[in-house]
N, C-alpha and C. Protein backbone atom coordinates (compact mmCIF):
# COMPACT_ATOMS: atom_id res chain seq x y z
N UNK A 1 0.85 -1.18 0.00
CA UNK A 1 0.00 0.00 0.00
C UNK A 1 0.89 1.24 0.00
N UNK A 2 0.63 2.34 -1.09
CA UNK A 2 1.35 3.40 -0.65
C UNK A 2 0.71 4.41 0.14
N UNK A 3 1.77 5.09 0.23
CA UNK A 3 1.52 6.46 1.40
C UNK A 3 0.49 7.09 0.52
N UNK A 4 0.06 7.72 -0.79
CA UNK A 4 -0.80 8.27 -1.23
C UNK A 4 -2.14 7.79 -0.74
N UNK A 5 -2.25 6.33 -1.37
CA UNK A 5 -3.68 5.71 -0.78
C UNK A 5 -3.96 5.40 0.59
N UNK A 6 -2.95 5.42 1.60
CA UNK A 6 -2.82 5.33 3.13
C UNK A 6 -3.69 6.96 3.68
N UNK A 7 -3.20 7.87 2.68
CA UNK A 7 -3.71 9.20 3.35
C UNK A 7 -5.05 9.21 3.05
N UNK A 8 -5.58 8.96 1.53
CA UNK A 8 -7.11 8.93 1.09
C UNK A 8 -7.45 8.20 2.29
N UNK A 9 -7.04 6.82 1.93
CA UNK A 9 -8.36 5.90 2.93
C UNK A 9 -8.08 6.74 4.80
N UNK A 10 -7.43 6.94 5.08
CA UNK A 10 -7.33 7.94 6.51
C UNK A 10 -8.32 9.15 6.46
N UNK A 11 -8.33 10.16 5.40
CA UNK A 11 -8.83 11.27 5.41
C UNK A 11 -10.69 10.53 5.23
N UNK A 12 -10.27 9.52 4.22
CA UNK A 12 -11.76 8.98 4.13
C UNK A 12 -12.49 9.10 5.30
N UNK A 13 -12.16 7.49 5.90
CA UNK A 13 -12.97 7.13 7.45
C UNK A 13 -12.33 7.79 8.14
N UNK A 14 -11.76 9.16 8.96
CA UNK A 14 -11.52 9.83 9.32
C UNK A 14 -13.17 10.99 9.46
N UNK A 15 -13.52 11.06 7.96
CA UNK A 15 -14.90 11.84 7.65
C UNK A 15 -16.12 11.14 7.55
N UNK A 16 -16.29 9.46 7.53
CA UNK A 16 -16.85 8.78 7.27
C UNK A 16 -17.30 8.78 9.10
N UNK A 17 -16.59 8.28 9.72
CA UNK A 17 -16.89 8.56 10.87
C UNK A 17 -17.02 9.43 11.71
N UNK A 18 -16.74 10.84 11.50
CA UNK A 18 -17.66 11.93 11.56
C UNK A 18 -18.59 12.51 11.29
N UNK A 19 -19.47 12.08 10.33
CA UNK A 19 -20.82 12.42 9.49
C UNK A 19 -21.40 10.91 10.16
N UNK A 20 -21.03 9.66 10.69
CA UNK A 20 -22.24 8.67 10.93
C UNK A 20 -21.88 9.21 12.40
N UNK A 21 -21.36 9.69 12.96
CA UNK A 21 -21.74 10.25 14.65
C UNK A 21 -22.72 11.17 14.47
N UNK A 22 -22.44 11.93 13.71
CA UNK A 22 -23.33 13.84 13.21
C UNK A 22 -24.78 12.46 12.98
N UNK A 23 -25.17 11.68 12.81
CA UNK A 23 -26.45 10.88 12.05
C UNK A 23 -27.14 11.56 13.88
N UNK A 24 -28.75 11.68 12.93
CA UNK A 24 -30.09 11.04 14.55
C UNK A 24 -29.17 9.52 14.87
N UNK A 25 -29.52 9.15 15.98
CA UNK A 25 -28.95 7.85 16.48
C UNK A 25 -30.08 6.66 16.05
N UNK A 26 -31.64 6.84 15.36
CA UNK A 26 -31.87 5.68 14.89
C UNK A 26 -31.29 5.52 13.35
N UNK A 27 -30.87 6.76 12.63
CA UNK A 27 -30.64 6.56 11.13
C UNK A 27 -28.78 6.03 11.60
N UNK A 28 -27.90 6.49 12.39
CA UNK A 28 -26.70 5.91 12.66
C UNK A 28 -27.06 4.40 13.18
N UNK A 29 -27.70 3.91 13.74
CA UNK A 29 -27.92 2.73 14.51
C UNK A 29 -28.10 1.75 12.72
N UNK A 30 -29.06 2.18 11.89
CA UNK A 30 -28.80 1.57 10.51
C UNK A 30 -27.94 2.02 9.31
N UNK A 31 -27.28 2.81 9.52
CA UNK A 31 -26.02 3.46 8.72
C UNK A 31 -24.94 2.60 9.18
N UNK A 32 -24.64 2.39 10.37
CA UNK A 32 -23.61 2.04 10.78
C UNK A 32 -23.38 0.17 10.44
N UNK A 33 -24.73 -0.20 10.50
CA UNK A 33 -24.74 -1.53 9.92
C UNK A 33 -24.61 -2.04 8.36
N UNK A 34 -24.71 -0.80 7.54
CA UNK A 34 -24.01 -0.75 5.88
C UNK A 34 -22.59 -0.57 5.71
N UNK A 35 -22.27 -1.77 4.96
CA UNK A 35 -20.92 -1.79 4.71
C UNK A 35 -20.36 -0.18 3.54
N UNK A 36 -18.89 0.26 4.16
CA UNK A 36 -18.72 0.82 3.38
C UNK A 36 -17.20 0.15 2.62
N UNK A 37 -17.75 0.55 1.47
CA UNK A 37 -16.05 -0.05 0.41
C UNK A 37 -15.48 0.92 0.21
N UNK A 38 -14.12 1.32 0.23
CA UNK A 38 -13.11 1.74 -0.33
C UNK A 38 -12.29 1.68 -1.49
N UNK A 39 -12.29 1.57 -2.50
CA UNK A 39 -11.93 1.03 -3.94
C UNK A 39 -11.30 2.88 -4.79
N UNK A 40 -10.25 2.49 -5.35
CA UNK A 40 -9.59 3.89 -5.88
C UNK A 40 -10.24 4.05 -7.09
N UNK A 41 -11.13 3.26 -7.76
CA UNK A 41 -11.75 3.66 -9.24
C UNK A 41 -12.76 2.02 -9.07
N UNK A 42 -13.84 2.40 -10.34
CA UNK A 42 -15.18 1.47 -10.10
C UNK A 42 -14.08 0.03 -11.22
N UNK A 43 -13.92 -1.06 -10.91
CA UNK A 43 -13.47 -1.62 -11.30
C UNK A 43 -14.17 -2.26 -12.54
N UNK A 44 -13.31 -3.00 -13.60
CA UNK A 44 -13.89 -3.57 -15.09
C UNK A 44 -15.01 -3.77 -14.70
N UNK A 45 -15.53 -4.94 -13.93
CA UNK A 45 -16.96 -5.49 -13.68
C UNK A 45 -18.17 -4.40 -13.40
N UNK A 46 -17.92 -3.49 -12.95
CA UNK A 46 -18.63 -2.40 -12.34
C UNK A 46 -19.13 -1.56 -13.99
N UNK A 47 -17.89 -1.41 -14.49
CA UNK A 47 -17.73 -0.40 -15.86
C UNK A 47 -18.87 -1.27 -16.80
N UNK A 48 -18.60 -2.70 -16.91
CA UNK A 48 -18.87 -3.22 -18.03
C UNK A 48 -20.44 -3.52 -18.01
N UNK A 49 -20.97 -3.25 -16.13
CA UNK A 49 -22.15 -2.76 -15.90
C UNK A 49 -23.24 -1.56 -15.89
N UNK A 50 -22.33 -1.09 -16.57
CA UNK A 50 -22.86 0.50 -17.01
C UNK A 50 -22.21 1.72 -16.11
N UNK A 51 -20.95 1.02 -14.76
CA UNK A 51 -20.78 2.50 -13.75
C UNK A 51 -19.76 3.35 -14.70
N UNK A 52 -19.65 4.69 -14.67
CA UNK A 52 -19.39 5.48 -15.27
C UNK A 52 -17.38 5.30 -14.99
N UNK A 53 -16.24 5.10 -15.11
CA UNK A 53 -15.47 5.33 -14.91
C UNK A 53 -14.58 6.31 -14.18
N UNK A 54 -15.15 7.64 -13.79
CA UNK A 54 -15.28 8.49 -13.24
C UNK A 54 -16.43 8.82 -12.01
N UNK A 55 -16.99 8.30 -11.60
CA UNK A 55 -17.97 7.69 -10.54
C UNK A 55 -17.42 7.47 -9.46
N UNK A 56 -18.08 8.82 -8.18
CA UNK A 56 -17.40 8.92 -7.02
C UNK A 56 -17.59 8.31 -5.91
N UNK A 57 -19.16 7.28 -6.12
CA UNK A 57 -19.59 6.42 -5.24
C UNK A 57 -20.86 5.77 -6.36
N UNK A 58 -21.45 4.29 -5.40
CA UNK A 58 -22.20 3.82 -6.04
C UNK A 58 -23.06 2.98 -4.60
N UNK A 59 -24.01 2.81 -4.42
CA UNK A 59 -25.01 1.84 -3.86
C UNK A 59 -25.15 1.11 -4.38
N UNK A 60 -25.30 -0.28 -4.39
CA UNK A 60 -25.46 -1.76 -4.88
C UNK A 60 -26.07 -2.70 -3.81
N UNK A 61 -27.34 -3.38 -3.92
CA UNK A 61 -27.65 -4.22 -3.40
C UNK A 61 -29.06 -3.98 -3.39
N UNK A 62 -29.81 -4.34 -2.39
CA UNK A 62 -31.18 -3.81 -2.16
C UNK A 62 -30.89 -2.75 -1.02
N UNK A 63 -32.54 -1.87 -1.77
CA UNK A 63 -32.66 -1.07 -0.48
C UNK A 63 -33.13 -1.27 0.97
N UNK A 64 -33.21 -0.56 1.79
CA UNK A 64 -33.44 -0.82 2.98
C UNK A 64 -35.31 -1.08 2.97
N UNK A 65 -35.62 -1.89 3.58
CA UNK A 65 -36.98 -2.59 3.64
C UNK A 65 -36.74 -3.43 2.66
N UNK A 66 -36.25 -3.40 1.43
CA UNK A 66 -36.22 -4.54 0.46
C UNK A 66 -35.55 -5.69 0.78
N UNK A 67 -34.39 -5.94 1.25
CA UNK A 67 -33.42 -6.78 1.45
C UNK A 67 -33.86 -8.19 2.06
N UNK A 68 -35.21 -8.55 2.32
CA UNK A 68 -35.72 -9.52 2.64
C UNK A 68 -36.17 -10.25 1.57
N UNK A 69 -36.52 -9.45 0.39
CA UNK A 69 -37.30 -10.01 -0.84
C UNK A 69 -36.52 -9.14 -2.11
N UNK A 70 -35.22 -9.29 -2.02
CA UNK A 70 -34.61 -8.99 -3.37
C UNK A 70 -34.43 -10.48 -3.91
N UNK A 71 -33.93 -10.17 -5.23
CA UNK A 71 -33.40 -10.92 -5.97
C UNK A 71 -31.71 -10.82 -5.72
N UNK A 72 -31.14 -9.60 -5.58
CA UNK A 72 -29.82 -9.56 -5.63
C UNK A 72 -28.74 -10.14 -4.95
N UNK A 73 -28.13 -10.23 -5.79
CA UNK A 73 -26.84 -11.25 -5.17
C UNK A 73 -25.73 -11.19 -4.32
N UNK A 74 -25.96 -9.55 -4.31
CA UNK A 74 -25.02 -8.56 -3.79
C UNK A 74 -25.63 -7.93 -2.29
N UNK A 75 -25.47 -8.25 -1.28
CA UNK A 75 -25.77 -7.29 -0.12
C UNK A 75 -25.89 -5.90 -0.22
N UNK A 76 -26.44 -5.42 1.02
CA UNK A 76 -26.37 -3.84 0.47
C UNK A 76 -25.37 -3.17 1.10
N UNK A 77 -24.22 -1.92 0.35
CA UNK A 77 -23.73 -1.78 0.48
C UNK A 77 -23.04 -0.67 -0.63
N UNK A 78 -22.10 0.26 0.55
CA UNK A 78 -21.85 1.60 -0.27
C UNK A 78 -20.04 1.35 -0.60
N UNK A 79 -20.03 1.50 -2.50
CA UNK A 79 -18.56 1.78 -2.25
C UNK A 79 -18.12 3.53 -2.88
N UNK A 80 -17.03 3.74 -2.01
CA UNK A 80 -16.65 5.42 -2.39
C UNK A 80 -15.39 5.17 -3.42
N UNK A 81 -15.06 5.74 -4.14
CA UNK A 81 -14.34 5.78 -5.01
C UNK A 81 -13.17 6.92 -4.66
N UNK A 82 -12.04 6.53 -4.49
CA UNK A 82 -11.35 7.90 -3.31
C UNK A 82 -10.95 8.46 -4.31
N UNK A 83 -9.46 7.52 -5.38
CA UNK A 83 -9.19 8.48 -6.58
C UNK A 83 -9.97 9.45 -7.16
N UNK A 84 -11.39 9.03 -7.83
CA UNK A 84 -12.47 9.75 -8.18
C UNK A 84 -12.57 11.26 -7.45
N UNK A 85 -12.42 10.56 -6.25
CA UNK A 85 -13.39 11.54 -4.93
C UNK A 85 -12.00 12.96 -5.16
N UNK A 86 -11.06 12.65 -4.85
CA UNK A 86 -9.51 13.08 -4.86
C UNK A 86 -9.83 14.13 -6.21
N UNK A 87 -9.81 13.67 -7.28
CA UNK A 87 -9.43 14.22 -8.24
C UNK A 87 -10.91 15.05 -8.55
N UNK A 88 -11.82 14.75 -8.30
CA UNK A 88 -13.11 15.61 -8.24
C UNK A 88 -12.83 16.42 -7.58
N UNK A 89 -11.93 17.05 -6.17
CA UNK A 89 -11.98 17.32 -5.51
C UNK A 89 -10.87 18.75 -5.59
N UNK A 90 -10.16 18.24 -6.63
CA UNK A 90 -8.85 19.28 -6.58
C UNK A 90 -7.61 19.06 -6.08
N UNK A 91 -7.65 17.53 -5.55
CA UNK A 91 -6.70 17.28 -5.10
C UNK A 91 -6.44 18.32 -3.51
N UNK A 92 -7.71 18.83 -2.77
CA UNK A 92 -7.32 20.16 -1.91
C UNK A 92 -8.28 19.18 -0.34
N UNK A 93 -7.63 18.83 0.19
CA UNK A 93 -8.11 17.63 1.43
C UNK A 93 -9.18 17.94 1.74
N UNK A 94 -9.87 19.91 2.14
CA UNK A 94 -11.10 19.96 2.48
C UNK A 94 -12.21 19.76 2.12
N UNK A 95 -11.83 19.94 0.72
CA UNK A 95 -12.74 19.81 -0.18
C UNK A 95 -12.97 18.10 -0.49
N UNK A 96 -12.02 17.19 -0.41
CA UNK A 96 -12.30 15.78 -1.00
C UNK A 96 -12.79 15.34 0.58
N UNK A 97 -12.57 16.03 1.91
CA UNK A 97 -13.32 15.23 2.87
C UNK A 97 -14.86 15.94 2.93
N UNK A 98 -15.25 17.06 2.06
CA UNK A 98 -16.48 17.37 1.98
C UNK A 98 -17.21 16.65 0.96
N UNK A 99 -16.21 16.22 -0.09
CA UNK A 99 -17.29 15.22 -1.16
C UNK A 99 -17.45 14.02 -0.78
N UNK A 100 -16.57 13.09 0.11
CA UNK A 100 -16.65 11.71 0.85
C UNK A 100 -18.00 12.16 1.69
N UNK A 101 -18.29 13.40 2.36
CA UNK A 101 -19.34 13.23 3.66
C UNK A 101 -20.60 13.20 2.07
N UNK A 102 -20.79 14.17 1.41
CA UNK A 102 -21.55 14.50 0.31
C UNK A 102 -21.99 13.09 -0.32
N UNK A 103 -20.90 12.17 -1.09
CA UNK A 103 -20.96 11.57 -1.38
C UNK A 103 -21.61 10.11 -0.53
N UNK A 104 -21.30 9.86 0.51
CA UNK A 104 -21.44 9.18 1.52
C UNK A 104 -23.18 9.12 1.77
N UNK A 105 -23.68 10.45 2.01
CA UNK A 105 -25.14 10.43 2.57
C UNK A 105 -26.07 10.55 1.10
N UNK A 106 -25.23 10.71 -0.05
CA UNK A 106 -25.96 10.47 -1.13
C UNK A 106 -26.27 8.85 -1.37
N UNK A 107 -25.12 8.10 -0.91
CA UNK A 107 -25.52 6.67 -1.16
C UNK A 107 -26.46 6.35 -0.39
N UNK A 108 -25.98 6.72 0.84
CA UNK A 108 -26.95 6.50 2.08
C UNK A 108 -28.21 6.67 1.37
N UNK A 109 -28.60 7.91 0.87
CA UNK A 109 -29.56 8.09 0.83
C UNK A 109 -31.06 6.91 -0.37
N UNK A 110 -29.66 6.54 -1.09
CA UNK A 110 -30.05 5.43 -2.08
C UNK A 110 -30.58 4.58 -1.03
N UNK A 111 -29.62 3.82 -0.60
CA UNK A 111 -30.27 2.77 0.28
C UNK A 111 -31.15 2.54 0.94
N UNK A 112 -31.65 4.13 1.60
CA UNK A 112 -32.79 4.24 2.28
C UNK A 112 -34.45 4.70 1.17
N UNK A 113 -33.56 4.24 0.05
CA UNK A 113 -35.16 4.31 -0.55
C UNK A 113 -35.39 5.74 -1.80
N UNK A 114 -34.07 6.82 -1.16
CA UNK A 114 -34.38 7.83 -1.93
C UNK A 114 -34.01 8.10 -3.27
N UNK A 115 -34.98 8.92 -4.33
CA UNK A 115 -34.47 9.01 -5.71
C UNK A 115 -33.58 10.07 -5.89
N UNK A 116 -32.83 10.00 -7.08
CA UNK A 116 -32.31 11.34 -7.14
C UNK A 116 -32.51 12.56 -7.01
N UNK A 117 -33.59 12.96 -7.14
CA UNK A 117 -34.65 14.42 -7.20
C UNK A 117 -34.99 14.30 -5.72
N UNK A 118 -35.04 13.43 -4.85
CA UNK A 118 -35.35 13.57 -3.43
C UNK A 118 -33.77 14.29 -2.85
N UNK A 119 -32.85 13.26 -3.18
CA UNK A 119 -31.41 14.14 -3.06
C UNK A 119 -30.81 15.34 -3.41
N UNK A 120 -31.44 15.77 -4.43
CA UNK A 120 -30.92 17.07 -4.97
C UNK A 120 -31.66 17.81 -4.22
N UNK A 121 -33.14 17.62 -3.89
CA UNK A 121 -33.40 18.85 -2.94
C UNK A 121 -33.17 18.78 -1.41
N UNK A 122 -32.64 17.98 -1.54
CA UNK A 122 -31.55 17.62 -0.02
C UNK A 122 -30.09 18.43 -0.14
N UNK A 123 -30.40 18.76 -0.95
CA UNK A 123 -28.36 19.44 -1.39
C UNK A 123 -27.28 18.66 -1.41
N UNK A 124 -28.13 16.83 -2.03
CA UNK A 124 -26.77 15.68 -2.41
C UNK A 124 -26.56 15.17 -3.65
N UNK A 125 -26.67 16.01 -4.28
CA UNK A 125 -26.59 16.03 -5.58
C UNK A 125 -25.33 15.71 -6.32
């Protein structure tokens, strides 16, 4: 592992776990039970599924209430994309630990059911 990706994934859950403390304690009590991934870019399998290559996070699995009666094969679960996040970001730390929290409660917000247009007027756009 290098020191570059040692600092992302630090600055990451560093902010990751400051925004699920900042949660109400029943939405942290089920935030905290979603896995989060760490991955520096959406890998071939992901791409060749339509994720954009440049894609700073993604939700995959079922949503929350669904997960009893999905089909999917995949648990539910958020991965952040740090390179992405990094280079979206300016490469400027405050700013890439403001798009990890951004990014973060946008998945969240997937999981819990919400559409995009519910997020954007949430300001997670």
């Amino acid at each position: 592992m290098n020191a570059a990706w040692e600092k992302l994934t630090r600055l990451a859950q560093d902010e990751l776990d400051a925004t699920l403390a900042a949660l109400p304690a029943p939405l942290r009590k089920r935030a905290s039970q979603l896995p989060v991934i760490l991955e520096a870019v959406p890998n071939a399998g992901l791409v060749a599924d339509g994720i954009k290559p440049d894609t700073l996070g993604v939700f995959t699995g079922p949503s929350f209430g669904d997960e009893d009666n999905s089909a999917s094969p995949l648990p539910p679960q958020i991965i952040l994309f740090l390179t992405n996040l990094w280079e979206f970001a300016g490469e400027q730390e405050a700013l890439f630990r403001h798009e990890i929290r951004t990014t973060y409660l946008h998945e969240l917000g997937h999981y819990l059911g919400l559409e995009e247009d519910d997020l954007f007027e949430r300001g997670l756009e």
